[in-house]
PDB file of N, CA and C in Angstrom:
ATOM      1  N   UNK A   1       0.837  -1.167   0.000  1.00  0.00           N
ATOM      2  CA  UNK A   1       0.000   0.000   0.000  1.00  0.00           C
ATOM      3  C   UNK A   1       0.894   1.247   0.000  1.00  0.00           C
ATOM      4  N   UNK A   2       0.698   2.336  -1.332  1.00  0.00           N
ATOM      5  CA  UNK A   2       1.670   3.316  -1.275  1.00  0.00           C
ATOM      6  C   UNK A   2       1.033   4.447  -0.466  1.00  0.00           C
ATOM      7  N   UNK A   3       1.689   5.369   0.238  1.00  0.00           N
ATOM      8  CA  UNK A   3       1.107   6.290   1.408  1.00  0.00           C
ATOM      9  C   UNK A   3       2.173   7.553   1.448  1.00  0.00           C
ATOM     10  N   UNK A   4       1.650   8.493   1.801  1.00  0.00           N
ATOM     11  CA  UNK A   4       2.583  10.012   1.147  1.00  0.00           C
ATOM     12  C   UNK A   4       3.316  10.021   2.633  1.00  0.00           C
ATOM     13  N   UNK A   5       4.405  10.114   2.358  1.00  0.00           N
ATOM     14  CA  UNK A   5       5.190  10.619   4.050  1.00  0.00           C
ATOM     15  C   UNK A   5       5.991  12.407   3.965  1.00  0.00           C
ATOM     16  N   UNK A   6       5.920  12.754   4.495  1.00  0.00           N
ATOM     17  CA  UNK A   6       7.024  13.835   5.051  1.00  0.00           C
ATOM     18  C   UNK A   6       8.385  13.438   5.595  1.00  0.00           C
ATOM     19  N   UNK A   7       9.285  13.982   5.431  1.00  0.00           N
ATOM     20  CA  UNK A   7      10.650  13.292   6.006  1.00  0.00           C
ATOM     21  C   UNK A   7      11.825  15.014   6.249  1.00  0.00           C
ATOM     22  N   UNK A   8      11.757  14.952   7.329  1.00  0.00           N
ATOM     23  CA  UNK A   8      12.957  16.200   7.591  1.00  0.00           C
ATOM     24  C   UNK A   8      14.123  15.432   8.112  1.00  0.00           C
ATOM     25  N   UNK A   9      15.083  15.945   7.630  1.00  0.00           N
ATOM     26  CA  UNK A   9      17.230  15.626   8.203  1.00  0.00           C
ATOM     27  C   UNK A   9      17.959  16.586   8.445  1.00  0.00           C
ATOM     28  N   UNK A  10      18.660  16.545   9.385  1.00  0.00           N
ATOM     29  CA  UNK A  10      19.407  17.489   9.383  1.00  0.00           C
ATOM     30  C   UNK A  10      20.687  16.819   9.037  1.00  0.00           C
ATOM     31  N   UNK A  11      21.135  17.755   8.326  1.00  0.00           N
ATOM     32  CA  UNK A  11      22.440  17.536   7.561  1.00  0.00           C
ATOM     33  C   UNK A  11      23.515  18.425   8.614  1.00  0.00           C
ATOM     34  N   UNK A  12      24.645  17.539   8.560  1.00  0.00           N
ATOM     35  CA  UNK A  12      25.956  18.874   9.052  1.00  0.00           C
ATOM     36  C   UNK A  12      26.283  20.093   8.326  1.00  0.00           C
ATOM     37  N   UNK A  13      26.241  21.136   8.995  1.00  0.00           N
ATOM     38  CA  UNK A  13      26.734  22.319   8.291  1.00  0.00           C
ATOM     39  C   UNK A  13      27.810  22.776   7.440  1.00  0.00           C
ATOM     40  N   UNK A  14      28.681  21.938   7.884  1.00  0.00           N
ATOM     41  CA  UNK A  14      30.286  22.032   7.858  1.00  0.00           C
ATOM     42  C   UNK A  14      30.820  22.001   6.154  1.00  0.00           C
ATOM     43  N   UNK A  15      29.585  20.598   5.713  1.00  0.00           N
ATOM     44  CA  UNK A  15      29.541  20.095   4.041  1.00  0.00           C
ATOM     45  C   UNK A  15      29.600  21.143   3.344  1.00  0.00           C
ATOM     46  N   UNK A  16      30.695  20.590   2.361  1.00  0.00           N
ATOM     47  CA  UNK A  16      30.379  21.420   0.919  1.00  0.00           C
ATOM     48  C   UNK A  16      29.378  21.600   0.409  1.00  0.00           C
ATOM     49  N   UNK A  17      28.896  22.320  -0.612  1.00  0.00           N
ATOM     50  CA  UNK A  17      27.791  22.448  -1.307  1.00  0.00           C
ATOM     51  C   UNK A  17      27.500  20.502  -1.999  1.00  0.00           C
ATOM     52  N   UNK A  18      28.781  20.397  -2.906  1.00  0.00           N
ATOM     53  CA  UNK A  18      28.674  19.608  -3.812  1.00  0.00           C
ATOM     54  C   UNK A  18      28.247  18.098  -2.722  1.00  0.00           C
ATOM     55  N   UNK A  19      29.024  18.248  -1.498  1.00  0.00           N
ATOM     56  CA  UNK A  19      29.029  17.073  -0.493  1.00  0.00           C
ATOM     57  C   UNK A  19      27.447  16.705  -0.237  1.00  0.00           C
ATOM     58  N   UNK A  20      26.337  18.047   0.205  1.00  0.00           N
ATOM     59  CA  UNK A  20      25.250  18.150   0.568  1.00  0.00           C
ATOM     60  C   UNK A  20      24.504  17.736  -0.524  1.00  0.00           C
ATOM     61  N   UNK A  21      24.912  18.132  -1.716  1.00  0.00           N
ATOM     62  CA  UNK A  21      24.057  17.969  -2.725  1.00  0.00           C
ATOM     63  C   UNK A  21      23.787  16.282  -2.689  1.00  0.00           C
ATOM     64  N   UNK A  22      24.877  15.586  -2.828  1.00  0.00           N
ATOM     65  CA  UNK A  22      25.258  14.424  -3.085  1.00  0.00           C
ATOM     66  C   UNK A  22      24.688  13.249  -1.612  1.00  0.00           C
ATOM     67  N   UNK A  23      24.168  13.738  -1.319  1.00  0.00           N
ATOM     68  CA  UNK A  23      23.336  13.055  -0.047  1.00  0.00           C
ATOM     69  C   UNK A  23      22.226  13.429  -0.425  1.00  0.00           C
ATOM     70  N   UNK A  24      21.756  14.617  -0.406  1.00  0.00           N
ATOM     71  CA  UNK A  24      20.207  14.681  -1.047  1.00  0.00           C
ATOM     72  C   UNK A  24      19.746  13.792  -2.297  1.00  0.00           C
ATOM     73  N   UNK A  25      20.830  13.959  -3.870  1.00  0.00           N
ATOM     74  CA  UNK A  25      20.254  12.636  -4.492  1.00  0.00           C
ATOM     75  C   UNK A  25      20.557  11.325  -4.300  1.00  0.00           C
ATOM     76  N   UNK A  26      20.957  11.034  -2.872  1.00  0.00           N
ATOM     77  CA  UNK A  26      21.501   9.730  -2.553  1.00  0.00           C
ATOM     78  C   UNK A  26      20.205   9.013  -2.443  1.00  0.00           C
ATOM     79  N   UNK A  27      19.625   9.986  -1.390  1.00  0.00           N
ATOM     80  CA  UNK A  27      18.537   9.882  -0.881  1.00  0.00           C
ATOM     81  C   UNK A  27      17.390   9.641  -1.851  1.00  0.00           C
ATOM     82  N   UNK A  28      17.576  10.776  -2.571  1.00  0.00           N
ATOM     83  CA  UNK A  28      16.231  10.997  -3.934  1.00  0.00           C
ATOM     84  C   UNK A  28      15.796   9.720  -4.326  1.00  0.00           C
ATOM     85  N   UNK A  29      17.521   9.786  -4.674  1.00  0.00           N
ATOM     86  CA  UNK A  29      17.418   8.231  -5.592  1.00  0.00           C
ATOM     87  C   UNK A  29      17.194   6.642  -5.213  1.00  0.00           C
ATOM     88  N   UNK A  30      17.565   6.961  -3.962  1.00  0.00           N
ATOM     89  CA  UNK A  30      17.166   5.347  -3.563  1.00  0.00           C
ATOM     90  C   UNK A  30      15.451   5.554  -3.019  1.00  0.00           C
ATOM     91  N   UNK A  31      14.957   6.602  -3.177  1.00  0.00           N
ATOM     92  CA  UNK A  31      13.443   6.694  -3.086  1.00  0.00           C
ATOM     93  C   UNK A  31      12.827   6.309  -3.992  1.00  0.00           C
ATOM     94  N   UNK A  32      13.458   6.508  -5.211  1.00  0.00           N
ATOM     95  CA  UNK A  32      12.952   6.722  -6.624  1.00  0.00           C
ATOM     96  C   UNK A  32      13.669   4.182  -7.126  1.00  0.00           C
ATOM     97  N   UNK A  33      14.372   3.884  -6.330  1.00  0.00           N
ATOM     98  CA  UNK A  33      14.652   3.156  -6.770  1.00  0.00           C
ATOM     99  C   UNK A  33      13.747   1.865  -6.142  1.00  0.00           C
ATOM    100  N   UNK A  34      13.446   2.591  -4.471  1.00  0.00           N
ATOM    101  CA  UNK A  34      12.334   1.661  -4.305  1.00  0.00           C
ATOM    102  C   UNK A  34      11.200   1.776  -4.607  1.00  0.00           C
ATOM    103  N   UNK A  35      10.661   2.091  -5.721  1.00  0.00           N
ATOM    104  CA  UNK A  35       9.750   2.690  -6.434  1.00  0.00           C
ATOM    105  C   UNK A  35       8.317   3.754  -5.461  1.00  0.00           C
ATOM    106  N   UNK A  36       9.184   4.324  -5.244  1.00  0.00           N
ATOM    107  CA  UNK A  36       8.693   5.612  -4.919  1.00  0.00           C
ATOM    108  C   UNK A  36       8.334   6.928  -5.470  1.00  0.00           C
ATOM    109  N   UNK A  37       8.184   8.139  -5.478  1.00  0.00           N
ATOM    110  CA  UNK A  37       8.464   9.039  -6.343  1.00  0.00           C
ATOM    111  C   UNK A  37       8.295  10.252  -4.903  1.00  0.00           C
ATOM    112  N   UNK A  38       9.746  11.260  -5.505  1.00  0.00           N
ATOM    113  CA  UNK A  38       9.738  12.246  -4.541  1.00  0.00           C
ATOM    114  C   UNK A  38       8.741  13.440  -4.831  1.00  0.00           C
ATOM    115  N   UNK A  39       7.654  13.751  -4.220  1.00  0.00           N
ATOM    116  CA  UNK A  39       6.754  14.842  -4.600  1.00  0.00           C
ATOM    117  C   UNK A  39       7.471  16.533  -4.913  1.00  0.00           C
ATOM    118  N   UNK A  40       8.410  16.892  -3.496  1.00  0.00           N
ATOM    119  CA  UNK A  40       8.546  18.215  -3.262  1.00  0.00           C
ATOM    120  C   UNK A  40      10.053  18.241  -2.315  1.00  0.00           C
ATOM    121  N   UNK A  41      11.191  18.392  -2.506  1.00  0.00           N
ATOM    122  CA  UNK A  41      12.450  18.760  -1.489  1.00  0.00           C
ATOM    123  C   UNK A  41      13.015  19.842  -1.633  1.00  0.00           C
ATOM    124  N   UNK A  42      13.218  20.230  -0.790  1.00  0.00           N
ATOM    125  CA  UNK A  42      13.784  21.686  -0.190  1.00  0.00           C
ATOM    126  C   UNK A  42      14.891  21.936   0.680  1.00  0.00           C
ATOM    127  N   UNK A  43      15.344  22.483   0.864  1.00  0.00           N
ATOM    128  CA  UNK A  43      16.604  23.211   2.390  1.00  0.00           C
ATOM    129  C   UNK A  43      15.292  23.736   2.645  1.00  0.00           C
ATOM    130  N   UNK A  44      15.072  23.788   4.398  1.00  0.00           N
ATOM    131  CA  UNK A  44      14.412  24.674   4.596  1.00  0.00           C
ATOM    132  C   UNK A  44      15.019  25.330   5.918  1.00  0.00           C
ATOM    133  N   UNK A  45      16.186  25.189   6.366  1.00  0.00           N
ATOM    134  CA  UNK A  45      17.234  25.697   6.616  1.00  0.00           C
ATOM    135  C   UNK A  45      18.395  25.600   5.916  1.00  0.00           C
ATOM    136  N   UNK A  46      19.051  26.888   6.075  1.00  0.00           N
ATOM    137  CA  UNK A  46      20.429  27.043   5.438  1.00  0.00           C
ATOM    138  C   UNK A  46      21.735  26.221   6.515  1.00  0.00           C
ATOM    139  N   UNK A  47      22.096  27.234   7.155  1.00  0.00           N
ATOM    140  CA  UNK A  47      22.692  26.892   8.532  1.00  0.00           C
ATOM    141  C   UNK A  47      21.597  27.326   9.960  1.00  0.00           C
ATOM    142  N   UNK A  48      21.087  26.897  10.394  1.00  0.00           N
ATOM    143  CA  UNK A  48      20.112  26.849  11.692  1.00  0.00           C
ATOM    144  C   UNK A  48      21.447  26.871  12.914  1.00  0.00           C
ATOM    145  N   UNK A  49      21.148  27.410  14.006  1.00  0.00           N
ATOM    146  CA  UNK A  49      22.099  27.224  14.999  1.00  0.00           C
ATOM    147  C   UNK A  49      20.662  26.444  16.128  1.00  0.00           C
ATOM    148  N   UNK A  50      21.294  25.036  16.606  1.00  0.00           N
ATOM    149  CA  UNK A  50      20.336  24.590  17.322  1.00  0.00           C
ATOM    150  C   UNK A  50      20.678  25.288  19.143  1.00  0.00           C
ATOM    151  N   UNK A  51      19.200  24.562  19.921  1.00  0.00           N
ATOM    152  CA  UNK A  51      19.164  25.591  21.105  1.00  0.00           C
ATOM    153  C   UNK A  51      19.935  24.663  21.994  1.00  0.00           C
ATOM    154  N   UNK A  52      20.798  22.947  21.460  1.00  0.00           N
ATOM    155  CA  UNK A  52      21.312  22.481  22.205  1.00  0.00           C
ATOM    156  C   UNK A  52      22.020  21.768  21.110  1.00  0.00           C
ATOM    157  N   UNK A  53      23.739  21.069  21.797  1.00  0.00           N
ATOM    158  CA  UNK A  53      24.661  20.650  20.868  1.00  0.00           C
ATOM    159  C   UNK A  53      23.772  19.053  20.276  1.00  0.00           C
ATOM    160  N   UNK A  54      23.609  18.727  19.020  1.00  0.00           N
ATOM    161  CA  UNK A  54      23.657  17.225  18.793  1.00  0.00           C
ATOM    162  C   UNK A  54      25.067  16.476  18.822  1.00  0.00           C
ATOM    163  N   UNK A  55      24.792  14.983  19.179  1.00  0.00           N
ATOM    164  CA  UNK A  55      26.184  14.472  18.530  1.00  0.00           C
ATOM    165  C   UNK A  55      25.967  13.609  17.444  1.00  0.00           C
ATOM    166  N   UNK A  56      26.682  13.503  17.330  1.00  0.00           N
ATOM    167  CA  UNK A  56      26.530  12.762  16.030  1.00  0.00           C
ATOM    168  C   UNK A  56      26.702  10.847  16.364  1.00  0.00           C
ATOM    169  N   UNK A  57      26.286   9.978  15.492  1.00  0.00           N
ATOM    170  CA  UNK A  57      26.172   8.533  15.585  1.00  0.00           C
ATOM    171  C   UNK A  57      27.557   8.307  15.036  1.00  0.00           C
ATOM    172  N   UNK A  58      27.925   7.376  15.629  1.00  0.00           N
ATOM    173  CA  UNK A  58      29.033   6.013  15.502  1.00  0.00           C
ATOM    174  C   UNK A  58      30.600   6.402  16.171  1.00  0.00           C
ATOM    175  N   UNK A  59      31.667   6.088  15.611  1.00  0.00           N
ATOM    176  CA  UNK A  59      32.685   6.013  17.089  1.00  0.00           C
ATOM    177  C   UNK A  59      33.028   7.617  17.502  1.00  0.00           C
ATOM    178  N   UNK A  60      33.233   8.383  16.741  1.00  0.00           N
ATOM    179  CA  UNK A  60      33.454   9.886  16.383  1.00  0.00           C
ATOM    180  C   UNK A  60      32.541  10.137  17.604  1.00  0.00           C
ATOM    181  N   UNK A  61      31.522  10.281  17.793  1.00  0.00           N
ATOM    182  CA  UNK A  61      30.833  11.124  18.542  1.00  0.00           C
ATOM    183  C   UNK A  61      31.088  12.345  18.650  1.00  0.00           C
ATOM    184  N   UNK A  62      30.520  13.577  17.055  1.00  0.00           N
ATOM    185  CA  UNK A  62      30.986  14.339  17.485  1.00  0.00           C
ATOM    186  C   UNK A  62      29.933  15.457  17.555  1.00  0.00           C
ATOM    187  N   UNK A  63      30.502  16.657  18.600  1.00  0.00           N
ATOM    188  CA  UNK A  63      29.073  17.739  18.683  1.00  0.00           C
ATOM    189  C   UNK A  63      29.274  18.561  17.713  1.00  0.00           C
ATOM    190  N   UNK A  64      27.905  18.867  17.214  1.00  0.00           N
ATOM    191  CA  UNK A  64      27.175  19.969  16.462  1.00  0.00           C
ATOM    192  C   UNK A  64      26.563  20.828  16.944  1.00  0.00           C
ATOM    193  N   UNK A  65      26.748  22.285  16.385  1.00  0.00           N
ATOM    194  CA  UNK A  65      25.888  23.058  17.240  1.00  0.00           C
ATOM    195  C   UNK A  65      25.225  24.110  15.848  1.00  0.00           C
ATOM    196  N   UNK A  66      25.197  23.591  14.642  1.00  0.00           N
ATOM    197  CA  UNK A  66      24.439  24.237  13.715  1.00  0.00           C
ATOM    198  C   UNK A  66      24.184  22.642  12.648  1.00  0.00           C
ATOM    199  N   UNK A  67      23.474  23.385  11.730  1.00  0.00           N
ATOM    200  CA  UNK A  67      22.837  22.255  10.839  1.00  0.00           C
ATOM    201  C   UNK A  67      22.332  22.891   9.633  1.00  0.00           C
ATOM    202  N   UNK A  68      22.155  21.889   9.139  1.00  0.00           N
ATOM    203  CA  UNK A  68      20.757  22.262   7.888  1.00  0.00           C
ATOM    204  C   UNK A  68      19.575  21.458   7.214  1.00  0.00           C
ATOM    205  N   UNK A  69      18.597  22.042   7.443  1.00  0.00           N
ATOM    206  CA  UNK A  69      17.869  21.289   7.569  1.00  0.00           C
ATOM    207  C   UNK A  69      16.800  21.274   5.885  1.00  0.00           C
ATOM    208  N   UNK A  70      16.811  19.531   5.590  1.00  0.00           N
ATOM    209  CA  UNK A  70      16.361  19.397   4.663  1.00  0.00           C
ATOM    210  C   UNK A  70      15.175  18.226   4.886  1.00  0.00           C
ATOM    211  N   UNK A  71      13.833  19.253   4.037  1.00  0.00           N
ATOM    212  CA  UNK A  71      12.605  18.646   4.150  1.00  0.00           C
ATOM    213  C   UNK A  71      12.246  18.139   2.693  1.00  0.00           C
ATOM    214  N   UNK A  72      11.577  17.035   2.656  1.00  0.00           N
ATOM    215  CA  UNK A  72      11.062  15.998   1.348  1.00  0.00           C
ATOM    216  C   UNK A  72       9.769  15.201   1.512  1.00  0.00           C
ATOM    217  N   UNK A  73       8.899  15.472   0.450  1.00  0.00           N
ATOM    218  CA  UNK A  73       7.828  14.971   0.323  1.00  0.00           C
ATOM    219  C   UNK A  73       7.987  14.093  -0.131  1.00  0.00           C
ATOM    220  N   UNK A  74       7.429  12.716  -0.294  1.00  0.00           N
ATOM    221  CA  UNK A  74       7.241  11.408  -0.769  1.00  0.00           C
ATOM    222  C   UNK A  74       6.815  10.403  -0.966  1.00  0.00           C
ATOM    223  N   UNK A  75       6.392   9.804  -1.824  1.00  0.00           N
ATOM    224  CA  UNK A  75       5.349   8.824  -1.360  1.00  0.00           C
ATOM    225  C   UNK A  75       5.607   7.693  -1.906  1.00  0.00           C
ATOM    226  N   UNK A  76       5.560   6.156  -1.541  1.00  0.00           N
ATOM    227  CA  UNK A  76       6.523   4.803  -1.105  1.00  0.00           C
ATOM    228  C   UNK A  76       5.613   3.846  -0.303  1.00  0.00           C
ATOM    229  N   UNK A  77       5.807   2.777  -1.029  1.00  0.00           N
ATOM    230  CA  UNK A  77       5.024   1.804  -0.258  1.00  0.00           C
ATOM    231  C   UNK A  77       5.224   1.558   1.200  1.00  0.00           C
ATOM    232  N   UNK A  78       4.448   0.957   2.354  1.00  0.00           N
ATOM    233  CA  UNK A  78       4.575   1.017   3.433  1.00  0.00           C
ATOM    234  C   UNK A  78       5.710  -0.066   3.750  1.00  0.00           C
ATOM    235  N   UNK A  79       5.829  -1.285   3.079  1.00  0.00           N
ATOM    236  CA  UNK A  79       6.738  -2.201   3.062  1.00  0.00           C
ATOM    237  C   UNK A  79       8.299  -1.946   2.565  1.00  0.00           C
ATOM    238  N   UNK A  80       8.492  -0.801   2.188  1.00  0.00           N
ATOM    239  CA  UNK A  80       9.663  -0.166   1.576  1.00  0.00           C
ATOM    240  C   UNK A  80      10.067   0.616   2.719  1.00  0.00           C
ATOM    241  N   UNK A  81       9.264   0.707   3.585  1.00  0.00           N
ATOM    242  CA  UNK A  81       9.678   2.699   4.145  1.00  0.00           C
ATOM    243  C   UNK A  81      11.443   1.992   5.330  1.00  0.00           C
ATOM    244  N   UNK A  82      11.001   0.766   5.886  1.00  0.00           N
ATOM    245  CA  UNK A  82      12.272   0.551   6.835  1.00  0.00           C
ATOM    246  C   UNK A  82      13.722   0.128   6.262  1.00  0.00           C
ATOM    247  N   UNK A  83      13.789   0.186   5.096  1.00  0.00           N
ATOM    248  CA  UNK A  83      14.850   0.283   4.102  1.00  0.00           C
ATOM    249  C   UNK A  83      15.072   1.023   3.631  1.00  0.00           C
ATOM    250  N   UNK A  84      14.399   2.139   3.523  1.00  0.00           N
ATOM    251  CA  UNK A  84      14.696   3.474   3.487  1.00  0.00           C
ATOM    252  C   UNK A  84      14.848   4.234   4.705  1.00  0.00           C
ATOM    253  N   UNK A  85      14.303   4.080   6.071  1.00  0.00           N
ATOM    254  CA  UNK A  85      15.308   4.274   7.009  1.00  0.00           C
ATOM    255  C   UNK A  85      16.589   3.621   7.629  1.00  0.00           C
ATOM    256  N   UNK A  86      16.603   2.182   6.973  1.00  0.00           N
ATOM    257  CA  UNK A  86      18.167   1.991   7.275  1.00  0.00           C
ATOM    258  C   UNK A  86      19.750   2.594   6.384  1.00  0.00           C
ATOM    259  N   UNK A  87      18.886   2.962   5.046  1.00  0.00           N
ATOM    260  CA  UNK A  87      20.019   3.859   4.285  1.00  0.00           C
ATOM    261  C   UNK A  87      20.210   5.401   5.042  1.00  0.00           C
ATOM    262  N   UNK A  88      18.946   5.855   5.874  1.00  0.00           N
ATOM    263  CA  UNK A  88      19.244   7.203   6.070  1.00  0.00           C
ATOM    264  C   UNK A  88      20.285   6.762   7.288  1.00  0.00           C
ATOM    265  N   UNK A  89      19.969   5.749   8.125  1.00  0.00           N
ATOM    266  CA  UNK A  89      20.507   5.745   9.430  1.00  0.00           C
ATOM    267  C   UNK A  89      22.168   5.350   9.206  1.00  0.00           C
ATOM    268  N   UNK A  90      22.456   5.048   8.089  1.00  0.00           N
ATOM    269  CA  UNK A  90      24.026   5.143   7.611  1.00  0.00           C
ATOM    270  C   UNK A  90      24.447   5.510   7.115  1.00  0.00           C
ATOM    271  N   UNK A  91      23.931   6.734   7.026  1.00  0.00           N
ATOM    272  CA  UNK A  91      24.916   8.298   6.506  1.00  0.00           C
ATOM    273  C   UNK A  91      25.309   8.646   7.719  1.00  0.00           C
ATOM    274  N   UNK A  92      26.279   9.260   7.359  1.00  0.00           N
ATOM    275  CA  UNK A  92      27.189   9.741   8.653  1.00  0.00           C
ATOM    276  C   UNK A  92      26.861  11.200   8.398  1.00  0.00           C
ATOM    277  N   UNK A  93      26.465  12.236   7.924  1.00  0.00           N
ATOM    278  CA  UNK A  93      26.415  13.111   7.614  1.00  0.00           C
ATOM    279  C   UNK A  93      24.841  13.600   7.944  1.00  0.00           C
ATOM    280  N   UNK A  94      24.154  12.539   8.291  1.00  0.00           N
ATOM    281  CA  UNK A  94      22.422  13.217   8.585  1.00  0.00           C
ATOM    282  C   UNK A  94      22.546  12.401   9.931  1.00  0.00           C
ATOM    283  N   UNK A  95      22.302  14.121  10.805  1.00  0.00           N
ATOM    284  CA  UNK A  95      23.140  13.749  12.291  1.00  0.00           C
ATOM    285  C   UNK A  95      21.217  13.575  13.114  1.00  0.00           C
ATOM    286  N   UNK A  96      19.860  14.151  12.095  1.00  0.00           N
ATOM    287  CA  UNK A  96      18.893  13.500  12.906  1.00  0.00           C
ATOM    288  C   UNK A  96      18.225  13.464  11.751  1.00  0.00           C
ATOM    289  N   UNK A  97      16.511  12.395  11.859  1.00  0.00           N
ATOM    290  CA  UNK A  97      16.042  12.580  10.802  1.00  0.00           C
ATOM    291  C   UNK A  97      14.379  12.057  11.158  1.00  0.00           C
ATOM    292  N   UNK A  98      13.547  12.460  10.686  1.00  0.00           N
ATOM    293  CA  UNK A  98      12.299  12.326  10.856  1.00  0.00           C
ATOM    294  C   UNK A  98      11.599  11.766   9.933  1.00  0.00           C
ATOM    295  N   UNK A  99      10.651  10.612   9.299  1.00  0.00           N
ATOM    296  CA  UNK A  99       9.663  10.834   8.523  1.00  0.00           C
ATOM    297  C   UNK A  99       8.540  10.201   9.437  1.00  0.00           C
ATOM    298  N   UNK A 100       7.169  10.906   8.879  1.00  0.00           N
ATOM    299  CA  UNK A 100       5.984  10.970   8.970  1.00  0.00           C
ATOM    300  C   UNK A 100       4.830  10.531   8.247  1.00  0.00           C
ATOM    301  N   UNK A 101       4.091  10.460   8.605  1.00  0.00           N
ATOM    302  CA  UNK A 101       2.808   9.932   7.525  1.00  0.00           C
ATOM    303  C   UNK A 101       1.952  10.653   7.385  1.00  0.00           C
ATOM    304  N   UNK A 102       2.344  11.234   6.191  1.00  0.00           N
ATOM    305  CA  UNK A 102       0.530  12.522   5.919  1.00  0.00           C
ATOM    306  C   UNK A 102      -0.353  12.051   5.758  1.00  0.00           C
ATOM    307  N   UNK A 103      -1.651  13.077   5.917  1.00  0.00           N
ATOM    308  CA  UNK A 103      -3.130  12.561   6.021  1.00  0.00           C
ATOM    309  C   UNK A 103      -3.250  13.056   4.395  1.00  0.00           C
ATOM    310  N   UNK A 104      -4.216  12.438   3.560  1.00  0.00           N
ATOM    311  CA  UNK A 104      -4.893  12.568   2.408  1.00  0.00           C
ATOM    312  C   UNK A 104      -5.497  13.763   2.864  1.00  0.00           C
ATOM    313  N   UNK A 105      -5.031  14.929   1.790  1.00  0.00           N
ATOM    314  CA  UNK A 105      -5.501  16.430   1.828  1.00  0.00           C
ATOM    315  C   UNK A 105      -4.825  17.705   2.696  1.00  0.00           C
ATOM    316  N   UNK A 106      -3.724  16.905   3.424  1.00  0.00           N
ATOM    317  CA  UNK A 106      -3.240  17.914   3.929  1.00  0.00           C
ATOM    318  C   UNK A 106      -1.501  17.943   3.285  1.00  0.00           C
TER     319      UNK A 106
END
């Protein structure tokens, strides 16, 4: 059953343009490969300064205290979606990440 989600990440600040870019169609694309299709993605932060440090996952542990934050519409079968959070959860570079399940019409 395919179902529209929302999905926000914060990316590290620190990335190059070309670095950031290259995680966003990482992402795109393995959306698009589990036959998905991306509706709408955006920065919808540039650099954000958060109101507390994150750290980041795996041996590094390291703190962040800005980000950027990138939001994506999408929609993907329900049986796809935890393989698409295990690719997000091994980037080292998307230090948090959210998706959601929209309601039809909003």
């Amino acid at each position: 059953m395919e179902r529209d989600y929302e999905s926000m990440m914060i990316i590290r600040s620190q990335l190059k343009e070309e670095d950031s870019e290259g995680i966003f169609n990482k992402i795109s694309t393995k959306i698009t490969d589990l036959g998905g299709k991306v509706l709408n993605a955006k920065i919808w932060a540039k650099e954000k300064t958060f109101a507390f440090p994150l750290r980041s996952r795996g041996a590094g542990r390291k703190r962040y205290n800005k980000g950027c934050y990138w939001l994506v519409n999408f929609n993907l079968d329900t049986d796809k979606l935890d393989e698409l959070k295990k690719i997000i959860k091994l980037e080292e570079d998307i230090l948090r990440h959210i998706i959601i399940r929209k309601e039809k019409g909003a």
